[in-house]
N, C-alpha and C. Protein backbone atom coordinates (compact mmCIF):
# COMPACT_ATOMS: atom_id res chain seq x y z
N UNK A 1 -18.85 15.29 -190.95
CA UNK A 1 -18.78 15.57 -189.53
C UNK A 1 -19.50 16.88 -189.19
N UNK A 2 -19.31 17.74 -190.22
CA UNK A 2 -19.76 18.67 -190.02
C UNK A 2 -21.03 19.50 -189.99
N UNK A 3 -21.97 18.27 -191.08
CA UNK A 3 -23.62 17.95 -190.99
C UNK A 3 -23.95 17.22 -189.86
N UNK A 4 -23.21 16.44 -188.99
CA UNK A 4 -24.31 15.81 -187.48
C UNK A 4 -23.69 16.96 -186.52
N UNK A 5 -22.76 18.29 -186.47
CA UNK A 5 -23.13 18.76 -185.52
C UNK A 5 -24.00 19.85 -185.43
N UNK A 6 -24.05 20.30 -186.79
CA UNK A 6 -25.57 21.42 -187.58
C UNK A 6 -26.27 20.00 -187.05
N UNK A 7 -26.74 18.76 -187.00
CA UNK A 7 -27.66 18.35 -186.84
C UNK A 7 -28.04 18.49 -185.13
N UNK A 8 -26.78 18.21 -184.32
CA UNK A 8 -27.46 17.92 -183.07
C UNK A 8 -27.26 19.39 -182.22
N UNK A 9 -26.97 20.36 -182.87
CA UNK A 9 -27.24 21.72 -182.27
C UNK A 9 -28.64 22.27 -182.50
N UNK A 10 -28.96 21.35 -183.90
CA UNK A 10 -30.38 22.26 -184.11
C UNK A 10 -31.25 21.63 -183.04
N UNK A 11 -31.02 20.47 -182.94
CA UNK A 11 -32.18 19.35 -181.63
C UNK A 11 -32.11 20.35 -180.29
N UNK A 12 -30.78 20.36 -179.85
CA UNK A 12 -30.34 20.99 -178.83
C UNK A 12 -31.00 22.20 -178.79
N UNK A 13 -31.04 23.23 -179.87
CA UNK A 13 -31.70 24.29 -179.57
C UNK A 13 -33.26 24.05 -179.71
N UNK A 14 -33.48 23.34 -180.16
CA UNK A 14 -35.37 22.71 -180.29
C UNK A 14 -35.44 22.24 -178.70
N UNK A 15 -34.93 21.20 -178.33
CA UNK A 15 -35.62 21.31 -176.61
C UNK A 15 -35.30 22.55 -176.01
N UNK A 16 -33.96 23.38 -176.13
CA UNK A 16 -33.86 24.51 -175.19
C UNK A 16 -35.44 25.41 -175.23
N UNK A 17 -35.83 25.63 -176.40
CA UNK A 17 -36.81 26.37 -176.64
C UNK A 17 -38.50 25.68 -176.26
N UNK A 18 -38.04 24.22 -176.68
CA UNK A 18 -39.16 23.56 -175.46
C UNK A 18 -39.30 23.49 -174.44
N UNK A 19 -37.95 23.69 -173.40
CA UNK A 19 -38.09 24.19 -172.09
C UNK A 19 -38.63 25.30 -171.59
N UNK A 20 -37.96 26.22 -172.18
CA UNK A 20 -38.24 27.62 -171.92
C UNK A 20 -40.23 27.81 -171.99
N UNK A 21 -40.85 26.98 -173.45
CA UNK A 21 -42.46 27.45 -173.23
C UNK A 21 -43.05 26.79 -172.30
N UNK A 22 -42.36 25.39 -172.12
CA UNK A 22 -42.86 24.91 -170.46
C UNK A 22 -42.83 25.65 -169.34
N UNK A 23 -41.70 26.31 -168.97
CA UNK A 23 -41.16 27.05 -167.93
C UNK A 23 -42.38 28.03 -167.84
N UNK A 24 -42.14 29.00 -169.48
CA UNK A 24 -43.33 30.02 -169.19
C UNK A 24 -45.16 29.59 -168.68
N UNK A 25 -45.37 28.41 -169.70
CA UNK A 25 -46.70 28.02 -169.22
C UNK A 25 -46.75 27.32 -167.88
N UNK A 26 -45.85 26.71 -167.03
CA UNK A 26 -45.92 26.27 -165.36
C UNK A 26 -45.71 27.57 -164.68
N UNK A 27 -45.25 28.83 -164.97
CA UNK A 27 -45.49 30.16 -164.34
C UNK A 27 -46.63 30.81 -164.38
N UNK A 28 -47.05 30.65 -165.52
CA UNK A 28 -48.39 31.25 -165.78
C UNK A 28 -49.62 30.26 -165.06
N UNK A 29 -49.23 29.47 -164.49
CA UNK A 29 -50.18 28.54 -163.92
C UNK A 29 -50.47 28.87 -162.69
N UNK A 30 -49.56 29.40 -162.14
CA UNK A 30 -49.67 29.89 -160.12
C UNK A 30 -49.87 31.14 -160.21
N UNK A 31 -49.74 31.83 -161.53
CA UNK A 31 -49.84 33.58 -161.53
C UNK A 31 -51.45 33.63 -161.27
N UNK A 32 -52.18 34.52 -160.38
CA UNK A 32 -53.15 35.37 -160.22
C UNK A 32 -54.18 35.48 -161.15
N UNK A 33 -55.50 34.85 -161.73
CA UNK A 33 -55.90 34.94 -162.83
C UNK A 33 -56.73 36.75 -162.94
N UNK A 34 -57.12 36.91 -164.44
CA UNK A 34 -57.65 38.24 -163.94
C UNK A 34 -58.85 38.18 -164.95
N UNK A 35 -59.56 37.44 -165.23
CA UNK A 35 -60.65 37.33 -165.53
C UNK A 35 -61.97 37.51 -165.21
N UNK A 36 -62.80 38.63 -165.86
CA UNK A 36 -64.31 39.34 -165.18
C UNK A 36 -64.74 37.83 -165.08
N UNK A 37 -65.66 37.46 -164.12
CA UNK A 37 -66.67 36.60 -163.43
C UNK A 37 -68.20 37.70 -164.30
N UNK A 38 -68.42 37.30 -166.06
CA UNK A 38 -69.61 38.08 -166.43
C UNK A 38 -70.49 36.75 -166.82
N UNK A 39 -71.59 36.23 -166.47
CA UNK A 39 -72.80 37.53 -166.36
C UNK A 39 -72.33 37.53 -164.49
N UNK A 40 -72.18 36.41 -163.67
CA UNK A 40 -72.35 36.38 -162.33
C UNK A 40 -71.78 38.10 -161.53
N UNK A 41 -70.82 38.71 -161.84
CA UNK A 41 -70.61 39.61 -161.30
C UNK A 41 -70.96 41.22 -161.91
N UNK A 42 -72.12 40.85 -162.98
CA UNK A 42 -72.73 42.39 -163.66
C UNK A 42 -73.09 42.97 -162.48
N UNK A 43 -73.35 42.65 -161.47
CA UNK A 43 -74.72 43.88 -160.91
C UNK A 43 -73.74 44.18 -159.96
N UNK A 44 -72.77 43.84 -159.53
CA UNK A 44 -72.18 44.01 -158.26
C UNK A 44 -70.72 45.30 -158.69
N UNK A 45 -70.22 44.38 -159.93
CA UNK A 45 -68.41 45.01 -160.25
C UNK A 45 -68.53 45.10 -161.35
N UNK A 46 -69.23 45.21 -162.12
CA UNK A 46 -68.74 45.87 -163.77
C UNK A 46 -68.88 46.61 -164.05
N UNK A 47 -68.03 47.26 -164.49
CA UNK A 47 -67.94 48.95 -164.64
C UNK A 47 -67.99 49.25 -165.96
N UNK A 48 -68.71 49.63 -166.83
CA UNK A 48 -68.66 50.34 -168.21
C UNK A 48 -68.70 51.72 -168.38
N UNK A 49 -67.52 52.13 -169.35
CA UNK A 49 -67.69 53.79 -169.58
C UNK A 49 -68.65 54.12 -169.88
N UNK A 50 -68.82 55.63 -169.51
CA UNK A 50 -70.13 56.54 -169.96
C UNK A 50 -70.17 57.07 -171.19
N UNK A 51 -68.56 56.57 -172.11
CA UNK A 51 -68.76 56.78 -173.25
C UNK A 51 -68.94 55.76 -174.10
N UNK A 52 -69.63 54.40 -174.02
CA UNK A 52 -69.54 53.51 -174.46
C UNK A 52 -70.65 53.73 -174.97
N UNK A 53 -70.73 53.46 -176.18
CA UNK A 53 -71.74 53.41 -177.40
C UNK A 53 -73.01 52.05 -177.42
N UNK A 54 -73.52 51.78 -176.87
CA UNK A 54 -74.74 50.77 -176.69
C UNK A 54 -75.72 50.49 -177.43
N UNK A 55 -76.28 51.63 -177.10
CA UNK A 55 -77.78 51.48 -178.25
C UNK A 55 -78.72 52.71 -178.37
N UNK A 56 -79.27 53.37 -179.13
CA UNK A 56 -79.52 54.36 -179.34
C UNK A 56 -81.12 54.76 -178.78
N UNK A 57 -81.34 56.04 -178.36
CA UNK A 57 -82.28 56.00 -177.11
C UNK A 57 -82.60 57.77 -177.67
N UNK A 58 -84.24 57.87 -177.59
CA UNK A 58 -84.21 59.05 -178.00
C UNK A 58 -84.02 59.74 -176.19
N UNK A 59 -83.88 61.33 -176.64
CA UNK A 59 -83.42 61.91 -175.26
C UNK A 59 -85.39 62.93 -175.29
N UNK A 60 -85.67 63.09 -174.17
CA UNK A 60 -86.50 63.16 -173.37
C UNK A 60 -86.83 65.13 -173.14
N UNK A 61 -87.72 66.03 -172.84
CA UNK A 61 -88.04 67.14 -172.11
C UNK A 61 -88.40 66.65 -171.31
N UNK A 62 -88.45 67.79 -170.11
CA UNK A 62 -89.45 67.78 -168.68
C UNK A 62 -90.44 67.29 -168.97
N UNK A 63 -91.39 67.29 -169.86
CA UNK A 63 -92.95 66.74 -169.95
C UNK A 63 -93.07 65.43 -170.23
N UNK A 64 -91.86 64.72 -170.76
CA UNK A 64 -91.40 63.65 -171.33
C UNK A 64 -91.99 63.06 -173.03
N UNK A 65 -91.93 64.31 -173.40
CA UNK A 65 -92.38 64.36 -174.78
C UNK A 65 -90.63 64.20 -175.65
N UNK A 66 -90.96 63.35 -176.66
CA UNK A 66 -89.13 63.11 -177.50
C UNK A 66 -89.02 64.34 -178.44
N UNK A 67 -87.69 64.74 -178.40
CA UNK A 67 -87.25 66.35 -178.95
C UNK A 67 -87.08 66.64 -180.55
N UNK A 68 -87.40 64.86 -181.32
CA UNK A 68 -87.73 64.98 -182.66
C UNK A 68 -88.26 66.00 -183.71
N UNK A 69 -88.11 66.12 -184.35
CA UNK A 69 -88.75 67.24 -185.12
C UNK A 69 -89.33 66.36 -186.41
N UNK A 70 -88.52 64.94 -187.04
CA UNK A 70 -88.50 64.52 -188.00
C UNK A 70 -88.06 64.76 -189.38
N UNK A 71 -86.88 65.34 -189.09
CA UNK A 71 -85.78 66.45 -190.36
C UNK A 71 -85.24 65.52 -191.03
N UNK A 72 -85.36 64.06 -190.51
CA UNK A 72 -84.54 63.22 -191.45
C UNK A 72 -83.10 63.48 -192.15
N UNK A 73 -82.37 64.27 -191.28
CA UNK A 73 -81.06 64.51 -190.93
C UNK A 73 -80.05 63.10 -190.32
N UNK A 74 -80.74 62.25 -189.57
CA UNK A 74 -80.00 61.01 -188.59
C UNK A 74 -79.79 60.33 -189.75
N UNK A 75 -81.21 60.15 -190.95
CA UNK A 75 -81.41 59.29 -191.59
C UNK A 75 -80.27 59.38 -192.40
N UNK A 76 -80.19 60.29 -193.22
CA UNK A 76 -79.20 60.86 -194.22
C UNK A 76 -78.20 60.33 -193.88
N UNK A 77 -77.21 60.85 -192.50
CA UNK A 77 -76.54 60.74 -191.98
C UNK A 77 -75.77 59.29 -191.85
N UNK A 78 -76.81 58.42 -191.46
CA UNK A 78 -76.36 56.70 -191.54
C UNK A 78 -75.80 56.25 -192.41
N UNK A 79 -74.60 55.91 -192.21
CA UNK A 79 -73.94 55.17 -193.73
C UNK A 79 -74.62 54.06 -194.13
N UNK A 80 -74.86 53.26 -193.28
CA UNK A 80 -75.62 51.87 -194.07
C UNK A 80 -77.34 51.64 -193.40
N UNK A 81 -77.99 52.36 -193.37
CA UNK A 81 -79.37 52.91 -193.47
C UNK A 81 -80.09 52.32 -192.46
N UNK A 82 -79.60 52.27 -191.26
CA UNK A 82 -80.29 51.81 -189.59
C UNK A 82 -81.49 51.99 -189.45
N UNK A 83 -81.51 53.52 -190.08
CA UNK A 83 -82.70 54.44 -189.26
C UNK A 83 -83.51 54.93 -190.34
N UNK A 84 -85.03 54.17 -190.02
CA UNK A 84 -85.77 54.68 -191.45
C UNK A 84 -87.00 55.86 -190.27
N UNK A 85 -87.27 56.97 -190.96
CA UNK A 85 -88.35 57.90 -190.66
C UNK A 85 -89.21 58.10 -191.28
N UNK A 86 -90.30 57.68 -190.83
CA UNK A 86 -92.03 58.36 -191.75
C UNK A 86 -92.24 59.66 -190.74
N UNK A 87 -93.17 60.41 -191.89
CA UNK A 87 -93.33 61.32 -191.09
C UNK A 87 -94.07 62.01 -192.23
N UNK A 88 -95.11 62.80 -191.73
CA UNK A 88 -96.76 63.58 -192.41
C UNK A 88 -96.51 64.90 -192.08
N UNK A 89 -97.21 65.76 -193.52
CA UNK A 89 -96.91 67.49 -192.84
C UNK A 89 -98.46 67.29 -192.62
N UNK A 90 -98.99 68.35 -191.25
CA UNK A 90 -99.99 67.96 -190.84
C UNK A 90 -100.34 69.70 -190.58
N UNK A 91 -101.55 70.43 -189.99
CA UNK A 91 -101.62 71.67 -189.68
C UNK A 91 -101.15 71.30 -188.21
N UNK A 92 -100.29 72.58 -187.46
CA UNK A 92 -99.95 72.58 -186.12
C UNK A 92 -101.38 73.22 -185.54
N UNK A 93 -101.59 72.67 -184.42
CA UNK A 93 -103.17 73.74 -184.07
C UNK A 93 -102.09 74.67 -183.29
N UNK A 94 -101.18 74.86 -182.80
CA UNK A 94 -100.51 76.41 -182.25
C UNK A 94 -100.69 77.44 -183.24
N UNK A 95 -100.05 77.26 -184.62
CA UNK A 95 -99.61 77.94 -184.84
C UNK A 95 -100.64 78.19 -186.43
N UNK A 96 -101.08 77.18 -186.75
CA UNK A 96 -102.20 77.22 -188.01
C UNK A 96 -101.29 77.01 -189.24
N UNK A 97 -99.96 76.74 -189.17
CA UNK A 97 -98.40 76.72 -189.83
C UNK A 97 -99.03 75.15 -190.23
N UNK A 98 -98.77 74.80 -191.27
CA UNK A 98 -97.96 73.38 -191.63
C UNK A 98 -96.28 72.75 -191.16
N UNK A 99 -96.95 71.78 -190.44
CA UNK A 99 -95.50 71.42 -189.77
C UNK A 99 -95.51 69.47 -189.98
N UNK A 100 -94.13 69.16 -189.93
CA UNK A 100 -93.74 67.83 -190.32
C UNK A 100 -93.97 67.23 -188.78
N UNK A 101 -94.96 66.02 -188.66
CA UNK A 101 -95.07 65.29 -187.49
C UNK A 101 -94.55 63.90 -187.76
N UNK A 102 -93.38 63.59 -187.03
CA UNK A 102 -93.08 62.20 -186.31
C UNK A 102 -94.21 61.35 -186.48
N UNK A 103 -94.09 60.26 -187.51
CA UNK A 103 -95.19 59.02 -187.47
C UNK A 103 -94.12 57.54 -186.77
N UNK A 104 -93.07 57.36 -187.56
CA UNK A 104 -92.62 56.15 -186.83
C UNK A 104 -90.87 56.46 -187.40
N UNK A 105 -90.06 56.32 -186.24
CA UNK A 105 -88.60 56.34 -185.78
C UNK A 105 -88.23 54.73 -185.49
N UNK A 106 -87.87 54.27 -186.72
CA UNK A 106 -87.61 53.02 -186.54
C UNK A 106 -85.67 52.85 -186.55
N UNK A 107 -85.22 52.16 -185.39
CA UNK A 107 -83.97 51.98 -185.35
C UNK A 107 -83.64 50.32 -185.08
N UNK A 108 -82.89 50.25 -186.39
CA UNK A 108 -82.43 48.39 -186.00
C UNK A 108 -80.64 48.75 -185.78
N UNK A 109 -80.85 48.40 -184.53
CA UNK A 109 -79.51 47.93 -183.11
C UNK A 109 -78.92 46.75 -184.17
N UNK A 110 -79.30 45.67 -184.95
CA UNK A 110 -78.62 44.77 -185.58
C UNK A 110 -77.76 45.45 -186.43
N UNK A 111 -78.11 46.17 -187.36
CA UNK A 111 -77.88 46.65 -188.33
C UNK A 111 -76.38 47.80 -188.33
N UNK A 112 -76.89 48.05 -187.25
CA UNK A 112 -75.82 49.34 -186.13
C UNK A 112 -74.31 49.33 -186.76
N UNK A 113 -73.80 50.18 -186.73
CA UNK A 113 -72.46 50.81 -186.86
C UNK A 113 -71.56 51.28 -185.56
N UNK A 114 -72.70 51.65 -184.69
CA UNK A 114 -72.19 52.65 -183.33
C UNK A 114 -71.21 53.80 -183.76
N UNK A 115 -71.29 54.14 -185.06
CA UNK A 115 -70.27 55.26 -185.29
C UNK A 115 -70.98 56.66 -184.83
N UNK A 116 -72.17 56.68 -184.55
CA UNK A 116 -72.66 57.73 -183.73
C UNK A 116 -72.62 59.41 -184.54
N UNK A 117 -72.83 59.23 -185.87
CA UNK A 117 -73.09 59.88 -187.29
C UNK A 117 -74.10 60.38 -187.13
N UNK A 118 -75.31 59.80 -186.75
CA UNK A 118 -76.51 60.04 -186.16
C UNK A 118 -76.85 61.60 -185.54
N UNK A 119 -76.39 61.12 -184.35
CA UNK A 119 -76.50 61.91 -183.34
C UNK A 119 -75.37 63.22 -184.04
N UNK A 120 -74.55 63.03 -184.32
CA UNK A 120 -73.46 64.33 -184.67
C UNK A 120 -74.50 65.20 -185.14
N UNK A 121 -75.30 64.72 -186.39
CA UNK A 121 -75.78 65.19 -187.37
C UNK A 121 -77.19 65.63 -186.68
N UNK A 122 -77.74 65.45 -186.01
CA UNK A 122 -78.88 65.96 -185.05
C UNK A 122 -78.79 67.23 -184.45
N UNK A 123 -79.62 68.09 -184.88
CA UNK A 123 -79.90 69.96 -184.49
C UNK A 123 -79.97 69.72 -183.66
N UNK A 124 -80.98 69.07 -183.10
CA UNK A 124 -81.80 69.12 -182.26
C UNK A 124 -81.87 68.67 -180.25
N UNK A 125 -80.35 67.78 -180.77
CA UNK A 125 -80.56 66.95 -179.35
C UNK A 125 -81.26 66.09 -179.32
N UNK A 126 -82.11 65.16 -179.62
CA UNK A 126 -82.96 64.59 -180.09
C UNK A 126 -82.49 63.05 -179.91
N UNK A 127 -81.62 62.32 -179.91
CA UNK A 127 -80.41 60.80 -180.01
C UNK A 127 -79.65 61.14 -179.46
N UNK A 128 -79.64 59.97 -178.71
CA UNK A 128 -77.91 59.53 -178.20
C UNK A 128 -77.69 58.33 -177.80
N UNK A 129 -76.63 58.05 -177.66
CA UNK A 129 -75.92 56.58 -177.70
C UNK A 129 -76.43 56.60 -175.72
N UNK A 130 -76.22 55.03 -175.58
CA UNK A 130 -76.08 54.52 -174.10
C UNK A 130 -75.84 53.76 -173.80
N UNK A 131 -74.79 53.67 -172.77
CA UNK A 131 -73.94 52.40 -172.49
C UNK A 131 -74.37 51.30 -172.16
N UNK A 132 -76.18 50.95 -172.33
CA UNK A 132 -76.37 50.03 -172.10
C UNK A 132 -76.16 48.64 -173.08
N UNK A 133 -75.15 47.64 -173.04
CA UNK A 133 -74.60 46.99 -173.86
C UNK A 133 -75.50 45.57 -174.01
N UNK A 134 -76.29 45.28 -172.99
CA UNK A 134 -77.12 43.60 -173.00
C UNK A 134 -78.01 43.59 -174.20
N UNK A 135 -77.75 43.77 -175.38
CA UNK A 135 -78.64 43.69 -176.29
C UNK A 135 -78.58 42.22 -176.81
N UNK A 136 -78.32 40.89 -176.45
CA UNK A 136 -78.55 40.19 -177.14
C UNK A 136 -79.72 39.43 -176.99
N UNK A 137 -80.67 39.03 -178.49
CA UNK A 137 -81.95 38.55 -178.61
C UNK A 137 -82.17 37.07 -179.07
N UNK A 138 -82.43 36.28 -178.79
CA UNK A 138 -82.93 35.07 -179.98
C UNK A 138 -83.08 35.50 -182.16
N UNK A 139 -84.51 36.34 -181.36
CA UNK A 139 -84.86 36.63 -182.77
C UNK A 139 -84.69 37.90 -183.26
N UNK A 140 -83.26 38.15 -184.21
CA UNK A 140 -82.97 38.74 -184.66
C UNK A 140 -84.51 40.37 -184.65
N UNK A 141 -85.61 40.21 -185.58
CA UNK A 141 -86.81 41.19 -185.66
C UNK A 141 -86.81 41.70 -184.52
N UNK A 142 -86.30 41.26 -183.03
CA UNK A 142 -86.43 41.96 -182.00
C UNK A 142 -85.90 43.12 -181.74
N UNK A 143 -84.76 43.05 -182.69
CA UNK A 143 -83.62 44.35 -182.94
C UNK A 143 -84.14 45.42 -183.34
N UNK A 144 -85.36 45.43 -184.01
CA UNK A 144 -85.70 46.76 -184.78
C UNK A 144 -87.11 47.38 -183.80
N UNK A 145 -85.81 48.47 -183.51
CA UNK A 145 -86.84 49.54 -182.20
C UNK A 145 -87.48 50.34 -182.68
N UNK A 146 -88.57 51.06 -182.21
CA UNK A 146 -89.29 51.91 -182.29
C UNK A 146 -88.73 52.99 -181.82
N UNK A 147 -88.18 54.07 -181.88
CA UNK A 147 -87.70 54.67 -180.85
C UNK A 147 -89.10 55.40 -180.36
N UNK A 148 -89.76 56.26 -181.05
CA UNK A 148 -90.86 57.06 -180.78
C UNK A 148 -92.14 56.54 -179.93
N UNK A 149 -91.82 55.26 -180.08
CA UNK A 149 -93.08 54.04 -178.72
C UNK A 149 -92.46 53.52 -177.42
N UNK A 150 -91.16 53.93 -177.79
CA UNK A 150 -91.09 53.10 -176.57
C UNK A 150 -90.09 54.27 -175.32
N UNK A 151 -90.18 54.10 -174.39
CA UNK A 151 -89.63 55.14 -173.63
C UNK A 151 -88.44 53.95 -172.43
N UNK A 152 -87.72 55.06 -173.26
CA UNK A 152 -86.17 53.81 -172.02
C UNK A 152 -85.84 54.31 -171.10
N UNK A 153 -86.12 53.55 -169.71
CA UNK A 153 -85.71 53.21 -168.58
C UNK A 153 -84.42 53.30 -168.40
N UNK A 154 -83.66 52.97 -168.72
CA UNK A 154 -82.11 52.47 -168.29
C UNK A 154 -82.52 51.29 -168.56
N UNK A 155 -80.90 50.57 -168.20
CA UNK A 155 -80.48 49.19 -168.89
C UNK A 155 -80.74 48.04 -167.49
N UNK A 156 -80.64 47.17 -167.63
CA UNK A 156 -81.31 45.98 -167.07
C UNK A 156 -79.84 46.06 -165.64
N UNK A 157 -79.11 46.58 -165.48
CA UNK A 157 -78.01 46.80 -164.70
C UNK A 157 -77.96 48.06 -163.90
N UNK A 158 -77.88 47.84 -162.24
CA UNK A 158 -78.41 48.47 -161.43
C UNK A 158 -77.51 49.81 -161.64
N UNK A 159 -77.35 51.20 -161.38
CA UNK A 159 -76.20 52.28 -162.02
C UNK A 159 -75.89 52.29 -163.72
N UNK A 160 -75.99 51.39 -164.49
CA UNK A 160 -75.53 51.79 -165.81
C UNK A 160 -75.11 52.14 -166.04
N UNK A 161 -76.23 53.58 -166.19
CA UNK A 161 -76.01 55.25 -167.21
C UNK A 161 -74.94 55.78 -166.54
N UNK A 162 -74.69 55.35 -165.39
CA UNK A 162 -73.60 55.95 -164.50
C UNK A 162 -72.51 55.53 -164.75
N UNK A 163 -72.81 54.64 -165.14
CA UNK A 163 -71.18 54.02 -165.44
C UNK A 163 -71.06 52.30 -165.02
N UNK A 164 -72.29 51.95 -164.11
CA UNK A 164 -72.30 50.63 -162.86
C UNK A 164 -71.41 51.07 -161.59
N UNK A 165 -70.51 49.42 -161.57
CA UNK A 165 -69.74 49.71 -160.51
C UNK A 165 -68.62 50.92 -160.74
N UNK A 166 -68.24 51.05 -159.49
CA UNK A 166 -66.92 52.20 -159.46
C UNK A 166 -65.56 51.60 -159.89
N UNK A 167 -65.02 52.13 -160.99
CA UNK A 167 -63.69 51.70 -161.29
C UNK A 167 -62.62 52.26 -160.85
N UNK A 168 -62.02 51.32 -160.41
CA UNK A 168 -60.72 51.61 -159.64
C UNK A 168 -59.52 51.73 -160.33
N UNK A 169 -58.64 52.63 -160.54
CA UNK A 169 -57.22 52.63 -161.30
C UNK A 169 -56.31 51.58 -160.89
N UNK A 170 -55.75 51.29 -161.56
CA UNK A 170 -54.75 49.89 -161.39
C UNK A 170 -55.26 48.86 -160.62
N UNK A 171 -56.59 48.34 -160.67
CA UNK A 171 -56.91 47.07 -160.45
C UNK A 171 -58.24 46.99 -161.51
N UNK A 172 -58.25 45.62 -161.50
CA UNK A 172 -59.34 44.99 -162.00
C UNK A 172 -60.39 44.81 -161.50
N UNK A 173 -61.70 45.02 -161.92
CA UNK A 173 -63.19 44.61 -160.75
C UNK A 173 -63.32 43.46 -161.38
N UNK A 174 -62.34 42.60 -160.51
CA UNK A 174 -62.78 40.81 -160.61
C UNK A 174 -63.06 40.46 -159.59
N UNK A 175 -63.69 39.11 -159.18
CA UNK A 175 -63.92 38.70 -158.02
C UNK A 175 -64.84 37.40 -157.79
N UNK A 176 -65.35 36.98 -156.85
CA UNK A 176 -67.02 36.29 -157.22
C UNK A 176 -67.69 36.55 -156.38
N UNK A 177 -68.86 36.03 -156.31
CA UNK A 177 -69.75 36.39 -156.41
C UNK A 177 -70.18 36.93 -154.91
């Protein structure tokens, strides 16, 4: 007698507990969804921090010459070897000195860590991370940047570097379109 009512308490508590995840999933059905609308609402409401680690971008002077020196310090620095540097000692005509010139700053974004080791390890100012996050390519080889050829704009998203849209405390930038 005492095994069918261990039997029909355990049933009993098996639907109670099947009610209850019904209950919760028909509540969760009329609740408010809060899901970003991405790619349709990038340009309008998405807000990314300014500390968000993206992709690595050399930083710029007034003349718009890159602040490299070629110390191969970033390189060192990389735990799993992103960033390869060539680079020639050449005569400076300033100074009649032998000095190390920047030949090619190659950075593969695939390869990436975003632990931003790099840049720590940089005298110079020279790298830094940017929140621009749309890096995805077909073909992988597309990943491996030049940094020293190519000069970055900002990211394909109107504000970016700024952050994009304005984020608001205790709400979400959801919406459509």
């Amino acid at each position: 007698m005492e095994n069918n009512q261990s039997y029909f308490k355990g049933a009993a508590a098996g639907i109670k507990s099947l009610l209850i995840g019904f209950g919760v999933t028909f509540r969760e059905h009329f609740t408010k969804k809060i899901t970003e609308q991405y790619p349709e609402n990038r340009k309008t409401r998405l807000h990314v921090s300014k500390r968000h680690r993206g992709r690595l971008v050399f930083t710029r002077d007034e003349n718009g010459n890159h602040k490299c020196v070629a110390c191969t310090m970033c390189e060192k620095a990389c735990p799993n070897g992103t960033i390869t540097i060539k680079s020639e000692m050449r005569e400076d005509p300033e100074t009649g000195k032998k000095k190390r010139f920047l030949i090619d700053y190659q950075y593969d974004l695939g390869e990436c860590m975003f632990c931003q080791l790099c840049v720590n390890a940089c005298n110079f100012g020279a790298i830094e991370f940017t929140n621009d996050f749309e890096n995805s390519v077909f073909d992988r080889a597309k990943l491996t940047l030049h940094l020293d050829k190519e000069k970055y704009e900002g990211g394909s998203l109107p504000n970016l570097i700024d952050g994009g849209a304005e984020l608001e405390i205790g709400k979400f930038n959801t919406g459509t379109k």
